[in-house]
PDB file of N, CA and C in Angstrom:
ATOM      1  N   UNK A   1     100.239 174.584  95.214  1.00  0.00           N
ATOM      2  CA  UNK A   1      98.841 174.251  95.147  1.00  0.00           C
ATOM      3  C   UNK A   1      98.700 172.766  94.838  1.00  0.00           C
ATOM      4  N   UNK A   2      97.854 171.939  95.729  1.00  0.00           N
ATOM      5  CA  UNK A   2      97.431 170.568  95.278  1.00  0.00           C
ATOM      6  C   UNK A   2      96.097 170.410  94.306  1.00  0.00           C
ATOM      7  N   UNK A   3      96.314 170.470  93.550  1.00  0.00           N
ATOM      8  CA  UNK A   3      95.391 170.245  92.024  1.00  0.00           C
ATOM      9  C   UNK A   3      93.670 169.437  92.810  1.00  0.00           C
ATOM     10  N   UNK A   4      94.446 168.372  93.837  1.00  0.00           N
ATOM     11  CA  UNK A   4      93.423 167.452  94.123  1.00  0.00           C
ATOM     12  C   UNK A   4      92.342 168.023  95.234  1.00  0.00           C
ATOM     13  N   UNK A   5      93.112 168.590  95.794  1.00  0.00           N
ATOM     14  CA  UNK A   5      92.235 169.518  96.741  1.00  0.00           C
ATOM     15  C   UNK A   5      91.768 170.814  96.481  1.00  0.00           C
ATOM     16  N   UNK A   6      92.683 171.210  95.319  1.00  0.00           N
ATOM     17  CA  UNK A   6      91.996 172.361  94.717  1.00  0.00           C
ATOM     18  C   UNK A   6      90.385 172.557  94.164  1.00  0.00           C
ATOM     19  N   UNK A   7      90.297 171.081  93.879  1.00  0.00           N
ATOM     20  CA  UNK A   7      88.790 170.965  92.865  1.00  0.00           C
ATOM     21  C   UNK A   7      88.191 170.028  93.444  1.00  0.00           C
ATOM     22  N   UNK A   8      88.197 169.603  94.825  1.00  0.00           N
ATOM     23  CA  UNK A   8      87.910 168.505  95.672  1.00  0.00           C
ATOM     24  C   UNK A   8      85.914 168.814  95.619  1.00  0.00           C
ATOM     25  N   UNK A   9      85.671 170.220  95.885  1.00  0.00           N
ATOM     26  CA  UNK A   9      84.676 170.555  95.629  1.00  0.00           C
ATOM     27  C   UNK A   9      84.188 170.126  94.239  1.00  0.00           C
ATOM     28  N   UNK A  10      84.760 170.063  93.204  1.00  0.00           N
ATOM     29  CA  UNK A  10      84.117 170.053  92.020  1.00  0.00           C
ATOM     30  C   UNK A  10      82.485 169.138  91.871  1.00  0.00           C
ATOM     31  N   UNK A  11      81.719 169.554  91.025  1.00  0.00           N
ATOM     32  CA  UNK A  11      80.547 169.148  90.885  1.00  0.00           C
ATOM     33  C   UNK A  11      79.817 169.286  89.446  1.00  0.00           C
ATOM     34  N   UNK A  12      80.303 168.329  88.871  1.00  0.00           N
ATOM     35  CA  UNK A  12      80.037 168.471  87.401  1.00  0.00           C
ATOM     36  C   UNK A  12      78.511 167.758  87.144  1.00  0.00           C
ATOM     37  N   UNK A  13      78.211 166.729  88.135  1.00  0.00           N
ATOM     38  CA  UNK A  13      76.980 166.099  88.241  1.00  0.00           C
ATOM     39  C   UNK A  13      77.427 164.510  87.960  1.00  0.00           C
ATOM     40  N   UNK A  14      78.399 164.246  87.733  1.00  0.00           N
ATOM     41  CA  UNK A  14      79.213 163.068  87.290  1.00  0.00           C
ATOM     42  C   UNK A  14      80.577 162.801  88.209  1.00  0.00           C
ATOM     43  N   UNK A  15      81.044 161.885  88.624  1.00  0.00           N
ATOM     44  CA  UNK A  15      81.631 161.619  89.376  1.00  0.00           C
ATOM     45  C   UNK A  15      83.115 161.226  88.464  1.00  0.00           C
ATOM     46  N   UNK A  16      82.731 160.690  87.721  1.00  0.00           N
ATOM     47  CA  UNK A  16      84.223 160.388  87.009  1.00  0.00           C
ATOM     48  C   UNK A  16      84.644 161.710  85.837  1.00  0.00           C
ATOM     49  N   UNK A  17      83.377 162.745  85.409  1.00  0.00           N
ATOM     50  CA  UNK A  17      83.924 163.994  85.083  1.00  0.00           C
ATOM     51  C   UNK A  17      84.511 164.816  86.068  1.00  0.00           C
ATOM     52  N   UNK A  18      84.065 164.599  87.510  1.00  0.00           N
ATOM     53  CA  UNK A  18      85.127 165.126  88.961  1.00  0.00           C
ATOM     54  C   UNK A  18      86.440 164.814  88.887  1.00  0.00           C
ATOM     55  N   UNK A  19      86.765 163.396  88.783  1.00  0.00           N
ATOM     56  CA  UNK A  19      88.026 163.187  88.494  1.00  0.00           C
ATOM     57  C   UNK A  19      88.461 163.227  87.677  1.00  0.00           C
ATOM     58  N   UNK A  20      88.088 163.860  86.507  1.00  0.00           N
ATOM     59  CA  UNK A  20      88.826 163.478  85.525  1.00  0.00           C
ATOM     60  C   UNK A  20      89.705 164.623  85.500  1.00  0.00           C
ATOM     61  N   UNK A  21      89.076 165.984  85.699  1.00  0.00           N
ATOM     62  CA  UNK A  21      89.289 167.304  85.895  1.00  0.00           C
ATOM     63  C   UNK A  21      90.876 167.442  86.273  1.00  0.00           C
ATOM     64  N   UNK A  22      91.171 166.960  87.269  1.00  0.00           N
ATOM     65  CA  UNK A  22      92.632 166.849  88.360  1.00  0.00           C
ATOM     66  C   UNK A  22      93.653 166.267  87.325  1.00  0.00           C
ATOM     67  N   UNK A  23      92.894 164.726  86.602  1.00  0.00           N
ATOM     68  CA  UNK A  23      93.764 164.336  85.477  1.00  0.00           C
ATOM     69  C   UNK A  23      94.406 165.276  84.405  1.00  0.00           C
ATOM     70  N   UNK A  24      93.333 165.999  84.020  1.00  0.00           N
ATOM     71  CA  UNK A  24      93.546 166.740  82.892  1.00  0.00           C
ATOM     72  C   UNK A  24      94.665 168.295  83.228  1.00  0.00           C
ATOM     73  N   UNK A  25      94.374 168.380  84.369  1.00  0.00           N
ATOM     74  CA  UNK A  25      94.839 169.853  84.988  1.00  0.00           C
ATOM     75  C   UNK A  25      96.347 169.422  84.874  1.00  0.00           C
ATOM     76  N   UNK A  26      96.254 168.272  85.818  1.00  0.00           N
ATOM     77  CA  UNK A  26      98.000 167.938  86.029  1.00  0.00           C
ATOM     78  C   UNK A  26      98.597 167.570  84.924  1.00  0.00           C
ATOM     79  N   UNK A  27      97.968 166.864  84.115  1.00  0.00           N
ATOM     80  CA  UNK A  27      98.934 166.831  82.739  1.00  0.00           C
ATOM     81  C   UNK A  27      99.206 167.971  81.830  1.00  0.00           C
ATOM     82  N   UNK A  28      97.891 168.833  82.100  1.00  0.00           N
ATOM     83  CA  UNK A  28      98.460 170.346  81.572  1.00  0.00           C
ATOM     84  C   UNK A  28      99.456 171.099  81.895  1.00  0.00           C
ATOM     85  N   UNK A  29      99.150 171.194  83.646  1.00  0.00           N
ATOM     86  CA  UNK A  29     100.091 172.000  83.695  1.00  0.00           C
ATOM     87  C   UNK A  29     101.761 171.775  84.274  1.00  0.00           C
ATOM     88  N   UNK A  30     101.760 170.436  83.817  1.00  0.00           N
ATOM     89  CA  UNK A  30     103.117 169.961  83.385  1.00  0.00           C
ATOM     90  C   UNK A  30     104.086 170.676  82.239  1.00  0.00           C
ATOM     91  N   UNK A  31     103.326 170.686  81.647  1.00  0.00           N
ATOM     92  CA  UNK A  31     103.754 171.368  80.139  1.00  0.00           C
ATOM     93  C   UNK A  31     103.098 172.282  80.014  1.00  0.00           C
ATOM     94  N   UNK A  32     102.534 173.403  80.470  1.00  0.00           N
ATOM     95  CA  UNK A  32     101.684 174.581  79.757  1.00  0.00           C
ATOM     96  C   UNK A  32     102.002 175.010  78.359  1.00  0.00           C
ATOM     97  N   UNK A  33     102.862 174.862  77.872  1.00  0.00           N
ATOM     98  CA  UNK A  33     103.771 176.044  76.560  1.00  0.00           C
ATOM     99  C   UNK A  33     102.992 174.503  75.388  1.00  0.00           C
ATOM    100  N   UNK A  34     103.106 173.256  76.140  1.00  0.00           N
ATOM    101  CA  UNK A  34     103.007 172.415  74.800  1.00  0.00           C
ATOM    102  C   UNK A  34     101.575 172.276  74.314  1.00  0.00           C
ATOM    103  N   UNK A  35     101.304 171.718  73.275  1.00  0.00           N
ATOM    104  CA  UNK A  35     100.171 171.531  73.062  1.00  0.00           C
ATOM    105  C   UNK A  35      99.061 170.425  73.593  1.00  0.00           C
ATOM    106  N   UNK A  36      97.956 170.321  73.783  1.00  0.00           N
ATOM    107  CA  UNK A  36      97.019 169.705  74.116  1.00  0.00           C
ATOM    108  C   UNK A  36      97.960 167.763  74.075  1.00  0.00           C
ATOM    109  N   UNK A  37      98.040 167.971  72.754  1.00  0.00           N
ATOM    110  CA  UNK A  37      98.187 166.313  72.410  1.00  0.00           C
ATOM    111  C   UNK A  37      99.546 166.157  73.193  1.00  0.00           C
ATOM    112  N   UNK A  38     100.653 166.552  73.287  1.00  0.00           N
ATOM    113  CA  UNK A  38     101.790 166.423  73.695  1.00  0.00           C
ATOM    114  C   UNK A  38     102.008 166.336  75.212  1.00  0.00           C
ATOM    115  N   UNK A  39     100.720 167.247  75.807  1.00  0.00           N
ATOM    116  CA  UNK A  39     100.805 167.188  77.216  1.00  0.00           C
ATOM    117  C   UNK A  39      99.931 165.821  77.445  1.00  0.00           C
ATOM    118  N   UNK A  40      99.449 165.256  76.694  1.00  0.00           N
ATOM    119  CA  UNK A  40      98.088 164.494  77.254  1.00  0.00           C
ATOM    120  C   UNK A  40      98.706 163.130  77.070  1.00  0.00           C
ATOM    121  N   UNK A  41      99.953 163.440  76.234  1.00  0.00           N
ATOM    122  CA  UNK A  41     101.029 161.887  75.732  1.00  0.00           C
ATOM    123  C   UNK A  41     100.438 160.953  74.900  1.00  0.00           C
ATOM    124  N   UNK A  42      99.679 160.938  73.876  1.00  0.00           N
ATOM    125  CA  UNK A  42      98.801 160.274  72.861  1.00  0.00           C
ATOM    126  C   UNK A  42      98.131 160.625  72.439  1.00  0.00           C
ATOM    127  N   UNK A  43      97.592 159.648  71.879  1.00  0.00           N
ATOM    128  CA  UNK A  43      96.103 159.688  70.806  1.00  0.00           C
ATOM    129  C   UNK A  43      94.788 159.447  72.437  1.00  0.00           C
ATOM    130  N   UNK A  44      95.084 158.956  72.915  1.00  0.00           N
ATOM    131  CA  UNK A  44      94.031 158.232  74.063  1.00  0.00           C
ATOM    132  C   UNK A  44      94.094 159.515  74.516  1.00  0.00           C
ATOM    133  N   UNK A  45      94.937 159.655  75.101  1.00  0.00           N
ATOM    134  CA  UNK A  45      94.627 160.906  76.601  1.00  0.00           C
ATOM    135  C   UNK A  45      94.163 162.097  75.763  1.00  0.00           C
ATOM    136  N   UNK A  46      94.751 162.226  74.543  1.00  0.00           N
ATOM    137  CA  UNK A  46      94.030 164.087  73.708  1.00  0.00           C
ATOM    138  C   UNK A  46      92.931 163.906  73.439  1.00  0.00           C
ATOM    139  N   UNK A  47      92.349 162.460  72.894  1.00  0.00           N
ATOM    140  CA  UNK A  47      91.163 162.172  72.499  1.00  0.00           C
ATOM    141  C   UNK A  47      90.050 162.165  73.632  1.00  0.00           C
ATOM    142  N   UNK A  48      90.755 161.900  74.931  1.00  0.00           N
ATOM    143  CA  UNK A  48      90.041 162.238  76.105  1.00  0.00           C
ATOM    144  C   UNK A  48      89.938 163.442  76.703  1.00  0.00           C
ATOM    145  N   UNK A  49      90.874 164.060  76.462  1.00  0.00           N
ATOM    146  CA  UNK A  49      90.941 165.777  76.680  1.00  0.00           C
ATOM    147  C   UNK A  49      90.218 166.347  75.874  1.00  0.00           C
ATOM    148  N   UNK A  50      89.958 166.096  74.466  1.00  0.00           N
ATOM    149  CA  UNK A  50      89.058 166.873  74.083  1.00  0.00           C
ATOM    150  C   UNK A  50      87.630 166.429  74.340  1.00  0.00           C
ATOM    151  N   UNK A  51      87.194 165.431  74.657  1.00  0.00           N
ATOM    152  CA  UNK A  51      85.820 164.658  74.743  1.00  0.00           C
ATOM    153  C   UNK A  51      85.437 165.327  75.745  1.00  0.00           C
ATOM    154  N   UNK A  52      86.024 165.939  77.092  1.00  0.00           N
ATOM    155  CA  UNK A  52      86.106 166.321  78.626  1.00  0.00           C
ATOM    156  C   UNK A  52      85.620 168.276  77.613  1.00  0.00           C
ATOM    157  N   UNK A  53      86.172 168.376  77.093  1.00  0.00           N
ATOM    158  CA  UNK A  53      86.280 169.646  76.508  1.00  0.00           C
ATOM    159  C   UNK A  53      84.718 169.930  75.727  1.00  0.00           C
ATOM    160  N   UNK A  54      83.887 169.099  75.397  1.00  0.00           N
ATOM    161  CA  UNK A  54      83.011 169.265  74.605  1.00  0.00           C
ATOM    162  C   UNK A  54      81.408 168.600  74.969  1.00  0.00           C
ATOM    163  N   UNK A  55      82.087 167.934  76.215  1.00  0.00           N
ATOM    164  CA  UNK A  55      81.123 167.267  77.484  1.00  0.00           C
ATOM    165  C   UNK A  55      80.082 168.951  78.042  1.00  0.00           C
ATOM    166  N   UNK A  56      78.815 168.776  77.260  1.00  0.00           N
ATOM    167  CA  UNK A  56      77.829 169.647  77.775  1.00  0.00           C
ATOM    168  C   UNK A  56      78.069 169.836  79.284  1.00  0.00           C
ATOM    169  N   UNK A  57      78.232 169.176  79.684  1.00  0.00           N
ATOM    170  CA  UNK A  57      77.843 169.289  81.659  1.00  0.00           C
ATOM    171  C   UNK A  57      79.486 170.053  82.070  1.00  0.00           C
ATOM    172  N   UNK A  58      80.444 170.011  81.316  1.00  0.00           N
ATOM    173  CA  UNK A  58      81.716 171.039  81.543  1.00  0.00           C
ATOM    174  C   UNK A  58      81.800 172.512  81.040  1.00  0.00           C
ATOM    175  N   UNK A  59      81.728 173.283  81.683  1.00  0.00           N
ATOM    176  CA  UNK A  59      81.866 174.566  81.278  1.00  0.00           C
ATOM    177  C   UNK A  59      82.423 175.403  82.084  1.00  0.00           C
ATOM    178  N   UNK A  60      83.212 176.515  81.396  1.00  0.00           N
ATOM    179  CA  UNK A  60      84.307 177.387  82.153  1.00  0.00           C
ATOM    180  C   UNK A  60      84.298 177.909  83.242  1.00  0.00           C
ATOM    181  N   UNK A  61      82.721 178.337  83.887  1.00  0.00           N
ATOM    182  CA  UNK A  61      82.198 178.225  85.205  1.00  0.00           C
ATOM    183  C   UNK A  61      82.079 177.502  85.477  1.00  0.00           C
ATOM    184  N   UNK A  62      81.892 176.544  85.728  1.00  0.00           N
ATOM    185  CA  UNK A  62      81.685 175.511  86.685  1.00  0.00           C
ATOM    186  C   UNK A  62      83.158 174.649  87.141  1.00  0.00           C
ATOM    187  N   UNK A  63      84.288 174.762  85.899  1.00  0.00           N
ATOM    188  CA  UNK A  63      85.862 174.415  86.017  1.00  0.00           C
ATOM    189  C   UNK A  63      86.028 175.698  86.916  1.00  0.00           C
ATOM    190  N   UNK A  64      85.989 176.494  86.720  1.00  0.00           N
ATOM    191  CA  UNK A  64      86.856 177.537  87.557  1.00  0.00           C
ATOM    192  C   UNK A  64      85.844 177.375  89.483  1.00  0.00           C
ATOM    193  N   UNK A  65      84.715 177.438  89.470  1.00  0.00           N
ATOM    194  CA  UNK A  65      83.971 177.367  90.585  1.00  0.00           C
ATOM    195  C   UNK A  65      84.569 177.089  91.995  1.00  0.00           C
ATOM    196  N   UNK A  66      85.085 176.198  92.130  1.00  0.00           N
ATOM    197  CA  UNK A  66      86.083 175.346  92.919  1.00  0.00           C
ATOM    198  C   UNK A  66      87.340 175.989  93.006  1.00  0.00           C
ATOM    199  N   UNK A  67      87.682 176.525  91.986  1.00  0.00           N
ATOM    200  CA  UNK A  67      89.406 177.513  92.363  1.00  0.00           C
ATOM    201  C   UNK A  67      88.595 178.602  92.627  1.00  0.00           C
ATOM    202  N   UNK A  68      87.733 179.440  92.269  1.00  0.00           N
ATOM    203  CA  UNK A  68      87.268 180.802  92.585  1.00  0.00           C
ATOM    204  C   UNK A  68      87.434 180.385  94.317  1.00  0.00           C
ATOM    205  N   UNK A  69      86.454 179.456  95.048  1.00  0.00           N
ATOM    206  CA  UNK A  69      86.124 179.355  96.285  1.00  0.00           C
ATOM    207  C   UNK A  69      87.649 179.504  97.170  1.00  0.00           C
ATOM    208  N   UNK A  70      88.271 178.229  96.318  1.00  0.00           N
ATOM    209  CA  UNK A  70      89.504 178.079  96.966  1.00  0.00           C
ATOM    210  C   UNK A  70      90.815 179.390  97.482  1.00  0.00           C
ATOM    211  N   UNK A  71      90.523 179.740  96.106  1.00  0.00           N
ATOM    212  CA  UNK A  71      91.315 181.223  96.463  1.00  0.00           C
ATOM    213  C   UNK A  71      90.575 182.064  97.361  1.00  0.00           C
ATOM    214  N   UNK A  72      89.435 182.218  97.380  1.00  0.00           N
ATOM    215  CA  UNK A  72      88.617 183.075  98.292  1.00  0.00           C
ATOM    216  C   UNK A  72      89.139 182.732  99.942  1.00  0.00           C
ATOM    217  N   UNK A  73      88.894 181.171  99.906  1.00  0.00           N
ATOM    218  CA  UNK A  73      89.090 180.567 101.293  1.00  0.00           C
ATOM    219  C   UNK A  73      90.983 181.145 101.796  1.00  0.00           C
ATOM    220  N   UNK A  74      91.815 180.888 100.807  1.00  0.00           N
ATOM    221  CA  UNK A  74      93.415 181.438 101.124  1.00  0.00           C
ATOM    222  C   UNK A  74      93.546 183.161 101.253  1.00  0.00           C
ATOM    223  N   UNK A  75      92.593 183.490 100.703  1.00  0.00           N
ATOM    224  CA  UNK A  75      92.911 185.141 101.166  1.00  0.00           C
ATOM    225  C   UNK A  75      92.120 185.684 102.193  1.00  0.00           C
ATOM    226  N   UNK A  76      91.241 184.705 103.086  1.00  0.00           N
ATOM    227  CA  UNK A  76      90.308 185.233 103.803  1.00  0.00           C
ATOM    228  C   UNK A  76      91.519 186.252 104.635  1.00  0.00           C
ATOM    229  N   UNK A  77      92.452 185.574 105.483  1.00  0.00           N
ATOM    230  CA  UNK A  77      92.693 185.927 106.413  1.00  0.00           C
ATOM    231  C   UNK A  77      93.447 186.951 106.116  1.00  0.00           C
ATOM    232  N   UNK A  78      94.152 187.166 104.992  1.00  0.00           N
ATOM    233  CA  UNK A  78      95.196 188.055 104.298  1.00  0.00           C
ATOM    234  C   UNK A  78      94.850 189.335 104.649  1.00  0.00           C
ATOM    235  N   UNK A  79      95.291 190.524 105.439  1.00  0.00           N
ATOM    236  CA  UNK A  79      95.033 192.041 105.476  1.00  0.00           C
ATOM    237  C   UNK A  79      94.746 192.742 104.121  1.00  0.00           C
ATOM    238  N   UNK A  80      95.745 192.277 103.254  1.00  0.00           N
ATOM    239  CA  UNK A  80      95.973 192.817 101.706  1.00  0.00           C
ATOM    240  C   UNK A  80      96.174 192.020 100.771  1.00  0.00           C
ATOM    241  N   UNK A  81      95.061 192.018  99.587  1.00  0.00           N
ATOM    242  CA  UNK A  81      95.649 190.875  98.779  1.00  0.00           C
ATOM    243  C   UNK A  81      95.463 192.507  97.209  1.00  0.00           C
ATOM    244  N   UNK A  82      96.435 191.917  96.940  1.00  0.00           N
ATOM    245  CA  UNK A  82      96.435 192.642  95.145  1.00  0.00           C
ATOM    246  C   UNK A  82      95.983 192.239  94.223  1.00  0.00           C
TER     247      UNK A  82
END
């Protein structure tokens, strides 16, 4: 999966909360098991991960929105998906 095209749709109402999204994803899921600060490699990037985290206009629908579609669009053609 390309992270960047995954959320290419995204629409937070902000353009640099669009990108920031891809930032945050890929440094996560570099490290999933580690913690926030460790994946984010500082004081800057956690302090920005959490700011992204507490940003009214971000919320768990509207992050997922863009992968819901996306997956929808990869199983269209699928006979059987589980």
């Amino acid at each position: 999966m390309d992270i960047a095209s995954e959320f290419a749709q995204m629409n937070l109402g902000d353009r640099r909360l669009n990108e920031r999204v891809v930032e945050l994803i890929e440094s996560l899921s570099r490290q999933p098991i580690v913690s926030i600060n460790a994946a984010c490699s500082g004081l800057a990037g956690t302090t920005a991960a959490y700011r992204y985290f507490v940003n009214i206009k971000v919320t768990p629908e509207k992050l997922l929105e863009p992968h819901w579609a996306a997956t929808f669009e990869r199983i269209k053609g699928q006979p059987v998906v589980l």
